[in-house]
C-alpha atoms as a PDB file:
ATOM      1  CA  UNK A   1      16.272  23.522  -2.717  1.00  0.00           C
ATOM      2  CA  UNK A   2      13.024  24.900  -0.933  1.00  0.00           C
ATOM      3  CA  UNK A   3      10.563  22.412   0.403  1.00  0.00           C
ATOM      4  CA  UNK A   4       7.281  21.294  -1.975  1.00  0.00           C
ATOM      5  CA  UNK A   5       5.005  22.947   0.510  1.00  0.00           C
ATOM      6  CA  UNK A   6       7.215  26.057   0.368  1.00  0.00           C
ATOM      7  CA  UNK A   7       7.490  27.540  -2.889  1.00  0.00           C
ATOM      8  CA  UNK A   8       8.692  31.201  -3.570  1.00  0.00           C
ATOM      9  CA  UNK A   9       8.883  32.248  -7.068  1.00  0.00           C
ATOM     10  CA  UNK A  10      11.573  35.506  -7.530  1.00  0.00           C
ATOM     11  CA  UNK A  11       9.851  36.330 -11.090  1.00  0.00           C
ATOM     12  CA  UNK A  12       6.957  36.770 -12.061  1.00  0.00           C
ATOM     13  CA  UNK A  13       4.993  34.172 -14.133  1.00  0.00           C
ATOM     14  CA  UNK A  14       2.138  32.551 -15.201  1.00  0.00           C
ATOM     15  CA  UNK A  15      -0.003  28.858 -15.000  1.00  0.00           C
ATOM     16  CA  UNK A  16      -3.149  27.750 -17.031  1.00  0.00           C
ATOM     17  CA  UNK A  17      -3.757  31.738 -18.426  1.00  0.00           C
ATOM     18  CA  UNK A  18      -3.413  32.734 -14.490  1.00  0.00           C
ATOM     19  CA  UNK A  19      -0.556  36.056 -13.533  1.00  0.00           C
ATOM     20  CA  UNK A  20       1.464  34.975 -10.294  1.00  0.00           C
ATOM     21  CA  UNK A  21       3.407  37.717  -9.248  1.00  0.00           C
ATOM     22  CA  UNK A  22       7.290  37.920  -8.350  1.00  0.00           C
ATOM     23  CA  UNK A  23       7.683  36.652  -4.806  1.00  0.00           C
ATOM     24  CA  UNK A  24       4.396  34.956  -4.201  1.00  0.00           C
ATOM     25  CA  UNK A  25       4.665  32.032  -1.937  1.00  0.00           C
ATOM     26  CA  UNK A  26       2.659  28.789  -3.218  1.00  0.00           C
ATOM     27  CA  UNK A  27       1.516  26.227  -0.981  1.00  0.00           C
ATOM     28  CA  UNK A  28       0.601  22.934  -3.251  1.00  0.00           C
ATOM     29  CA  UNK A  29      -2.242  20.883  -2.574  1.00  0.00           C
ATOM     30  CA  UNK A  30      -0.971  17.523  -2.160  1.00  0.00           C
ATOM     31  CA  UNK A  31      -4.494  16.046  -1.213  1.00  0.00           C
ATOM     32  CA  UNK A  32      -5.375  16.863  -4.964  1.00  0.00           C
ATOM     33  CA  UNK A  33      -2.518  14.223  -6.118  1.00  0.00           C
ATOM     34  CA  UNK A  34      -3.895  11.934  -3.686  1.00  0.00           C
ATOM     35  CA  UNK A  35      -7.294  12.150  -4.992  1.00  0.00           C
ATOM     36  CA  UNK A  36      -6.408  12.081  -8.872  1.00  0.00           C
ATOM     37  CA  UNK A  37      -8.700   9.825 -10.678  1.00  0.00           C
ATOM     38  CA  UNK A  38      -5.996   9.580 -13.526  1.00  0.00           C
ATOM     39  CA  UNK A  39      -3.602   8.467 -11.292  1.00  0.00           C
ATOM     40  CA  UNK A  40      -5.620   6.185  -8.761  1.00  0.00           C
ATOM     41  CA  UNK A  41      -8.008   3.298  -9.157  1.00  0.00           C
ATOM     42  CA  UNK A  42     -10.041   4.085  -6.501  1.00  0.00           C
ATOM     43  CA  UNK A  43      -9.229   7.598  -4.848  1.00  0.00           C
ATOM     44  CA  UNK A  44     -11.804   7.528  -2.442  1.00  0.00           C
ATOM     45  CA  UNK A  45     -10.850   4.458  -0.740  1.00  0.00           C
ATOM     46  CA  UNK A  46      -8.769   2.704   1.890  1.00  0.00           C
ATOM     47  CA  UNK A  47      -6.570   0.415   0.001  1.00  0.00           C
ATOM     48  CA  UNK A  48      -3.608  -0.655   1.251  1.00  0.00           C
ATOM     49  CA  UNK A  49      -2.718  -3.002  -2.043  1.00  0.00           C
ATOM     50  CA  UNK A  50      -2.647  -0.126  -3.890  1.00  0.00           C
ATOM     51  CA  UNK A  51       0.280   1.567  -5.472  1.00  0.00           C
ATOM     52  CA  UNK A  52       2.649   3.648  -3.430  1.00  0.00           C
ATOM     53  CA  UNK A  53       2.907   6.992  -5.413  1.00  0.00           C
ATOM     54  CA  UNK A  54       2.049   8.841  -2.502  1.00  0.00           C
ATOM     55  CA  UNK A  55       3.545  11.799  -2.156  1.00  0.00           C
ATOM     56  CA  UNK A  56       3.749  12.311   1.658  1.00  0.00           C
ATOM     57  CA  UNK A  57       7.533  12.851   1.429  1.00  0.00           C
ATOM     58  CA  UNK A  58       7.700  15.232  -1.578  1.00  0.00           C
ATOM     59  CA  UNK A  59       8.343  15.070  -5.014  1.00  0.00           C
ATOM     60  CA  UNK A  60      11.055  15.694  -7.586  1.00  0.00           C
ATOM     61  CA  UNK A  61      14.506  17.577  -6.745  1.00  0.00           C
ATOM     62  CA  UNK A  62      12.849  18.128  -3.234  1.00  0.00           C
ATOM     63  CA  UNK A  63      11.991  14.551  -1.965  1.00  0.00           C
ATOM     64  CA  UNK A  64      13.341  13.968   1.541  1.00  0.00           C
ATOM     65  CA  UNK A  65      15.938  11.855   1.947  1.00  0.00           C
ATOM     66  CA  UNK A  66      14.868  10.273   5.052  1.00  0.00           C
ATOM     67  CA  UNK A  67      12.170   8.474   3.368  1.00  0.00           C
ATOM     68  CA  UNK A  68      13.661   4.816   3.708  1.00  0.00           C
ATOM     69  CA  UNK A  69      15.218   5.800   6.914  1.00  0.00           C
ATOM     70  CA  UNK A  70      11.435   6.895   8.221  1.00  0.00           C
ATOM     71  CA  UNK A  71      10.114   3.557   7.270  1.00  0.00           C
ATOM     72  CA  UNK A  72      13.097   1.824   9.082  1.00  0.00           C
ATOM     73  CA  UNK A  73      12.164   3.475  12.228  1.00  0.00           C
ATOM     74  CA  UNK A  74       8.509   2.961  11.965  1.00  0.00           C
ATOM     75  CA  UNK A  75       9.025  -0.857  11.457  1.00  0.00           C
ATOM     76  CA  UNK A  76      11.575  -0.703  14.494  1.00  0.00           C
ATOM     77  CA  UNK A  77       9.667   1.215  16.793  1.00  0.00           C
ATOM     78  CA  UNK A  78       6.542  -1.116  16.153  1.00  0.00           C
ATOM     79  CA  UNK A  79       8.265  -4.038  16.556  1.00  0.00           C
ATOM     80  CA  UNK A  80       9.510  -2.859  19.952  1.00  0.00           C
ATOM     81  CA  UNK A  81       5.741  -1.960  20.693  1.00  0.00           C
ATOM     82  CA  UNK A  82       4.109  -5.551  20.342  1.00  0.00           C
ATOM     83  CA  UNK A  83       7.147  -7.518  21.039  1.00  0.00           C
ATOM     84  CA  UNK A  84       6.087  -7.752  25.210  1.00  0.00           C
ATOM     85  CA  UNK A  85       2.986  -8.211  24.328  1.00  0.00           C
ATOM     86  CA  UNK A  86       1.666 -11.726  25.326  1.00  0.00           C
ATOM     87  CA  UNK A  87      -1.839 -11.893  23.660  1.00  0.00           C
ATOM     88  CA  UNK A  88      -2.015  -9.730  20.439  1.00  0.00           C
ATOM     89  CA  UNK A  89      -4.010 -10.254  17.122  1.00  0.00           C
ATOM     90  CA  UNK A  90      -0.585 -10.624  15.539  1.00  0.00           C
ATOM     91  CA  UNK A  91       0.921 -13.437  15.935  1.00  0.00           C
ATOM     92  CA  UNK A  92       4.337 -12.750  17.821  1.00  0.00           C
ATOM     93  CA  UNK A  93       5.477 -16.655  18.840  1.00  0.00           C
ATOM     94  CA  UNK A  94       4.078 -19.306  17.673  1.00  0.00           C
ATOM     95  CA  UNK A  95       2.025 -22.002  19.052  1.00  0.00           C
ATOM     96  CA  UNK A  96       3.492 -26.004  18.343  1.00  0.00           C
ATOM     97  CA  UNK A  97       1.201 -28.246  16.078  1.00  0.00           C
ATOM     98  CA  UNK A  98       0.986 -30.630  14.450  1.00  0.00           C
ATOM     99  CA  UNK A  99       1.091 -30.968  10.598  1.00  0.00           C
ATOM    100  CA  UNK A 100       0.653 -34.162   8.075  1.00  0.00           C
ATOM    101  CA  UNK A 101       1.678 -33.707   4.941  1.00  0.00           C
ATOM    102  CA  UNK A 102      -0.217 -36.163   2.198  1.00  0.00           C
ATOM    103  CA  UNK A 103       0.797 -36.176  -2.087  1.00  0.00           C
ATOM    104  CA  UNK A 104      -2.908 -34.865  -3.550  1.00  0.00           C
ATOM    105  CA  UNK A 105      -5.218 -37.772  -4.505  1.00  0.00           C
ATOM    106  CA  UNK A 106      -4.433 -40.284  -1.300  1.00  0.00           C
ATOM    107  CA  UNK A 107      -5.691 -40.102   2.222  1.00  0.00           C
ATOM    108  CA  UNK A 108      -9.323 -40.377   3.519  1.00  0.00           C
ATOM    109  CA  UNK A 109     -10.657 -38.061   1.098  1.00  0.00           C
ATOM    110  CA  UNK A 110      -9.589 -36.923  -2.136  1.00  0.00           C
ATOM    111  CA  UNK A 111     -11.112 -33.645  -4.619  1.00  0.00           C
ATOM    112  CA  UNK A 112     -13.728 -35.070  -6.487  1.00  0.00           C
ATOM    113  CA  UNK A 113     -14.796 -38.121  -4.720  1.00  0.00           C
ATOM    114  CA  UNK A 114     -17.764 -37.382  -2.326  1.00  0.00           C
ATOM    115  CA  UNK A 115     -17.516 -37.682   1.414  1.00  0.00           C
END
């Protein structure tokens, strides 16, 4: 199995009315899947909530296999990253407090009345 971004036809052959000759090496656009209206909401934006269809590991017969692998590592390596980290914007330990838990409706003020 060749790579996606690697793709060497031994015959000659044809796509959308267009002759690709026997041994022609074709390099696919991935960006162009990445950027499919049809496929994606919003193409043109950051958006993490979105679905992961992303292509960055292949496709088909040719995905990589060390797809779950690489996101074990990335979470790993991260996590070994921030961990000495004493002040971070994420939070890493915990601060104690303090927490009273009320049934809805009781305490000092409930939703609806005013204040």
């Amino acid at each position: 199995c060749l790579p996606i971004t690697n793709v060497s036809r031994p015959t000659p052959f044809s796509i959308s009315g267009y002759d690709i000759p026997e041994g022609t090496v074709i390099i696919p656009k991935l960006q162009g899947a990445h950027l499919d209206e049809m496929v994606w909401e919003r193409p043109h934006e950051f958006w993490p909530d979105k679905n992961s269809r992303a292509l960055a590991f292949g496709c088909g017969a040719c995905v990589c296999l060390g797809e779950p692998l690489a996101g074990l590592e990335l979470f790993v390596v991260l996590t070994r990253l921030l961990q000495p980290l004493p002040h971070c914007s994420v939070i890493l330990k915990m601060q104690p407090f303090q927490v009273r838990l009320q049934p809805r409706g009781t305490g000092a003020h409930s939703p609806g009345q005013s204040q």
